[in-house]
N, C-alpha and C. Protein backbone atom coordinates (compact mmCIF):
# COMPACT_ATOMS: atom_id res chain seq x y z
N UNK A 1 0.23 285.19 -35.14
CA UNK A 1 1.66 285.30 -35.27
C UNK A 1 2.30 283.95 -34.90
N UNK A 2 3.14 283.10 -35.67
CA UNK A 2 3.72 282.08 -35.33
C UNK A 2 4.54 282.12 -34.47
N UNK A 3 4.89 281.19 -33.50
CA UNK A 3 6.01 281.07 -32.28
C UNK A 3 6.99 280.42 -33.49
N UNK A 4 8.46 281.22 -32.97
CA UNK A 4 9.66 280.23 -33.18
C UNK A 4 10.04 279.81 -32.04
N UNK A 5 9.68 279.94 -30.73
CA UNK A 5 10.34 278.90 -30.06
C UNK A 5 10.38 277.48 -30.12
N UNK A 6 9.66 276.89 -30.80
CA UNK A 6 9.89 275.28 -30.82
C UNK A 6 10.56 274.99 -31.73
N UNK A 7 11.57 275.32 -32.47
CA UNK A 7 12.68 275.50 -33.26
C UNK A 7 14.02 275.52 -32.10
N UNK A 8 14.13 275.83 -31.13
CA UNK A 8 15.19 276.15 -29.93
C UNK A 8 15.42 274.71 -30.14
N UNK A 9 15.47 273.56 -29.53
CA UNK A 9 15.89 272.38 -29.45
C UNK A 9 17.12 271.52 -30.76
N UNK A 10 16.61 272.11 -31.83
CA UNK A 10 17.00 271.29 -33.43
C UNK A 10 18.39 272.79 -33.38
N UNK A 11 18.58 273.94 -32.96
CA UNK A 11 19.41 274.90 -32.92
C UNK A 11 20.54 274.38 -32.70
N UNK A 12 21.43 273.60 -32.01
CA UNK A 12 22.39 273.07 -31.51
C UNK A 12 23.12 271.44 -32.37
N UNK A 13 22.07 271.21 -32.79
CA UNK A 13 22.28 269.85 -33.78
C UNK A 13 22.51 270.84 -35.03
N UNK A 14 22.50 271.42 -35.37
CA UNK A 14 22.51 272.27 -36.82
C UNK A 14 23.72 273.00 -36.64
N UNK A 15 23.86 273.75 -35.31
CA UNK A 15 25.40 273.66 -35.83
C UNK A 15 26.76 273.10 -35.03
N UNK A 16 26.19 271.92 -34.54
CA UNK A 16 26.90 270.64 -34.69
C UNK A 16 27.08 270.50 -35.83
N UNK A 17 26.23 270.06 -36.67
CA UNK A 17 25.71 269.74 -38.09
C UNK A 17 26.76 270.54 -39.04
N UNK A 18 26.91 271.94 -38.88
CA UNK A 18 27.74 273.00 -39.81
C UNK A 18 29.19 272.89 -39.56
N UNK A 19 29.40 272.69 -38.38
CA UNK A 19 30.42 272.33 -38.14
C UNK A 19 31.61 271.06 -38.53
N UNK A 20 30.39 269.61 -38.54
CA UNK A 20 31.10 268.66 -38.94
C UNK A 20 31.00 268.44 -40.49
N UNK A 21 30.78 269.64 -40.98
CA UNK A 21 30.22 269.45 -42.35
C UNK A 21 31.75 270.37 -42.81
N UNK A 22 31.83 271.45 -42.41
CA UNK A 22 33.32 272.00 -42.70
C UNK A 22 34.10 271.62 -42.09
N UNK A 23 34.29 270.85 -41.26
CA UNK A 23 35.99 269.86 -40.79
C UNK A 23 36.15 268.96 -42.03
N UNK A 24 34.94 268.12 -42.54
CA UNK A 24 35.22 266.82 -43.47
C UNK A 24 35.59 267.70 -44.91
N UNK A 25 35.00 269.58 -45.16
CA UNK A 25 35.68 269.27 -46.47
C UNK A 25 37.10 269.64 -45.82
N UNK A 26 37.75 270.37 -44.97
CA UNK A 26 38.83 270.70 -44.64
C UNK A 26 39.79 269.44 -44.58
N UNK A 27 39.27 268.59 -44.61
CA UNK A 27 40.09 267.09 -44.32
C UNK A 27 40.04 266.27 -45.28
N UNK A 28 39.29 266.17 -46.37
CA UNK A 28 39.28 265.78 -47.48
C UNK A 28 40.02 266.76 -48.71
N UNK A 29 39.89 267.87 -48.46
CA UNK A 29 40.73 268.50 -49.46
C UNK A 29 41.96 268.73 -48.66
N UNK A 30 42.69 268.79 -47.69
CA UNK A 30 43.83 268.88 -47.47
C UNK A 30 44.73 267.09 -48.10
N UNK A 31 43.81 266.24 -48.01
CA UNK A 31 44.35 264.58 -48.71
C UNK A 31 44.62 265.07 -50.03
N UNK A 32 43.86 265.69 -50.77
CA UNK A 32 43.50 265.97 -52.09
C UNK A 32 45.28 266.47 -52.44
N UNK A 33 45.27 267.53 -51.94
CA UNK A 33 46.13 268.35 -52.47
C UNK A 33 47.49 267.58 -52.07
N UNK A 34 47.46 267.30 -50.84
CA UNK A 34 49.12 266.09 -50.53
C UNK A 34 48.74 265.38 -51.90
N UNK A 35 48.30 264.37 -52.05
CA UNK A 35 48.27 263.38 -53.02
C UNK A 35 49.00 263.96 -54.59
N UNK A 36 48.25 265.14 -54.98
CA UNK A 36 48.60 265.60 -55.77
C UNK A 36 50.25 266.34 -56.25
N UNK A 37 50.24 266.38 -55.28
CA UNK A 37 51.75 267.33 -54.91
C UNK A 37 53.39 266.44 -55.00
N UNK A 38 52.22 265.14 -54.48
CA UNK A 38 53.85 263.86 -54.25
C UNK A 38 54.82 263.70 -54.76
N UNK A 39 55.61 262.96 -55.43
CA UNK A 39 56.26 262.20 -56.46
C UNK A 39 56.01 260.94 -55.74
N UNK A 40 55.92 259.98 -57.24
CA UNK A 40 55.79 258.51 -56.76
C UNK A 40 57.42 258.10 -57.19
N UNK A 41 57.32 257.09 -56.36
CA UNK A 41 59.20 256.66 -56.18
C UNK A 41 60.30 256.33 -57.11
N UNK A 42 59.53 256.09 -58.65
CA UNK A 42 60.31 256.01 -60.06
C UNK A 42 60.62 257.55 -60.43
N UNK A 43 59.90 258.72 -60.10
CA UNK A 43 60.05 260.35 -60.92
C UNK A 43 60.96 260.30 -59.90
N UNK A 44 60.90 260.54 -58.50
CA UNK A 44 62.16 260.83 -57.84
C UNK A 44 63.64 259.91 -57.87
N UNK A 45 63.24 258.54 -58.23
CA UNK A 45 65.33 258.23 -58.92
C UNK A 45 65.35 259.21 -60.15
N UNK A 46 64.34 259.11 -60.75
CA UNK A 46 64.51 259.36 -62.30
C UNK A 46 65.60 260.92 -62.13
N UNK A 47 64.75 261.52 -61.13
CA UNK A 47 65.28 263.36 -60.75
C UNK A 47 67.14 262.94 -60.37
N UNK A 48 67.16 262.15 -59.34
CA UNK A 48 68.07 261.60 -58.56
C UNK A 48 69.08 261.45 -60.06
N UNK A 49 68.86 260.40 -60.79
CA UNK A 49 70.23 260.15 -61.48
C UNK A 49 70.04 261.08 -62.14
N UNK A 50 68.90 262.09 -63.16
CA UNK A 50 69.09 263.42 -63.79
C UNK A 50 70.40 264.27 -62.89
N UNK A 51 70.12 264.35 -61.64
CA UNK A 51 71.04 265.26 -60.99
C UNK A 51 72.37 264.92 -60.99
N UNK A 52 72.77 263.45 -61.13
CA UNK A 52 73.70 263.04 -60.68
C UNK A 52 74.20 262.53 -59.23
N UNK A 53 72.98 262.43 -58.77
CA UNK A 53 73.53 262.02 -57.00
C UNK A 53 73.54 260.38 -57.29
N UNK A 54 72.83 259.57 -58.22
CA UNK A 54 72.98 258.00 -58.25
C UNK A 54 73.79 258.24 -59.66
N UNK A 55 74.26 257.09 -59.61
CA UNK A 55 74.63 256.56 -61.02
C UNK A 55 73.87 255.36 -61.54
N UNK A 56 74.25 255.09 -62.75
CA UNK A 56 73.21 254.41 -63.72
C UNK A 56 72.86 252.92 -62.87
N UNK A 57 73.86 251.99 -62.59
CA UNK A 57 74.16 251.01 -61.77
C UNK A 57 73.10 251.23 -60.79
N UNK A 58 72.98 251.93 -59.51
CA UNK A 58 72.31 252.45 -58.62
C UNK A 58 70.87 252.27 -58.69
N UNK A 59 70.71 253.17 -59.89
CA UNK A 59 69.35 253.23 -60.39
C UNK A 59 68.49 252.44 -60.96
N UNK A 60 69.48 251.46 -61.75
CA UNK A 60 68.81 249.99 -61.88
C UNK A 60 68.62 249.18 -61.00
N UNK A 61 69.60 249.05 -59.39
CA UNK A 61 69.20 248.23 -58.52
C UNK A 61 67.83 248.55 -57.48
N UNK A 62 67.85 249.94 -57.84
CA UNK A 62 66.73 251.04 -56.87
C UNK A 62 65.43 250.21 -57.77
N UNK A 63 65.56 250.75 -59.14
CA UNK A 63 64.31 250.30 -59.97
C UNK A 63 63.73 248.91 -59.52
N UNK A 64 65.10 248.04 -59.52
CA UNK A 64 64.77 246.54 -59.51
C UNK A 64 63.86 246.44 -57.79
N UNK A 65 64.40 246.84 -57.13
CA UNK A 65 63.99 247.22 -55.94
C UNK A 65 62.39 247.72 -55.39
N UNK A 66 62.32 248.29 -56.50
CA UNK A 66 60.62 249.06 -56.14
C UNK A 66 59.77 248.14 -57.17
N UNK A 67 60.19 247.72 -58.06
CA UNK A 67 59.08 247.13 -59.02
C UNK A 67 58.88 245.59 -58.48
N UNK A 68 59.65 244.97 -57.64
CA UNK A 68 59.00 243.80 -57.01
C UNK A 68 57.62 243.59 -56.37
């Protein structure tokens, strides 16, 4: 009959091991999904003068502003 006790030692690194293995996807897919979700800073004037909170003027100095 085989012993598993000499397996006891590697028990504790494994789930160390399981552990740091589900934090990194929890932390890599939480980046994932921010990223995805954003607006980058031209769609939000673009929304901005759609709404009417800038005017046209505004929006060209904003534009001129971010594309440097």
């Amino acid at each position: 009959m085989p012993e598993c006790g000499h397996f006891f030692p590697f028990l504790p690194f494994g789930f160390f091991f399981l552990f740091f293995v589900i934090f990194c996807l929890f932390l890599f897919k939480g980046r994932g999904s921010w990223k995805q979700n954003r607006f980058d800073s031209e769609t939000l004037l673009q929304r901005r003068l759609i709404n009417g909170e800038i005017d046209e003027k505004e929006y060209e100095r904003l534009r001129e502003i971010i594309h440097r």
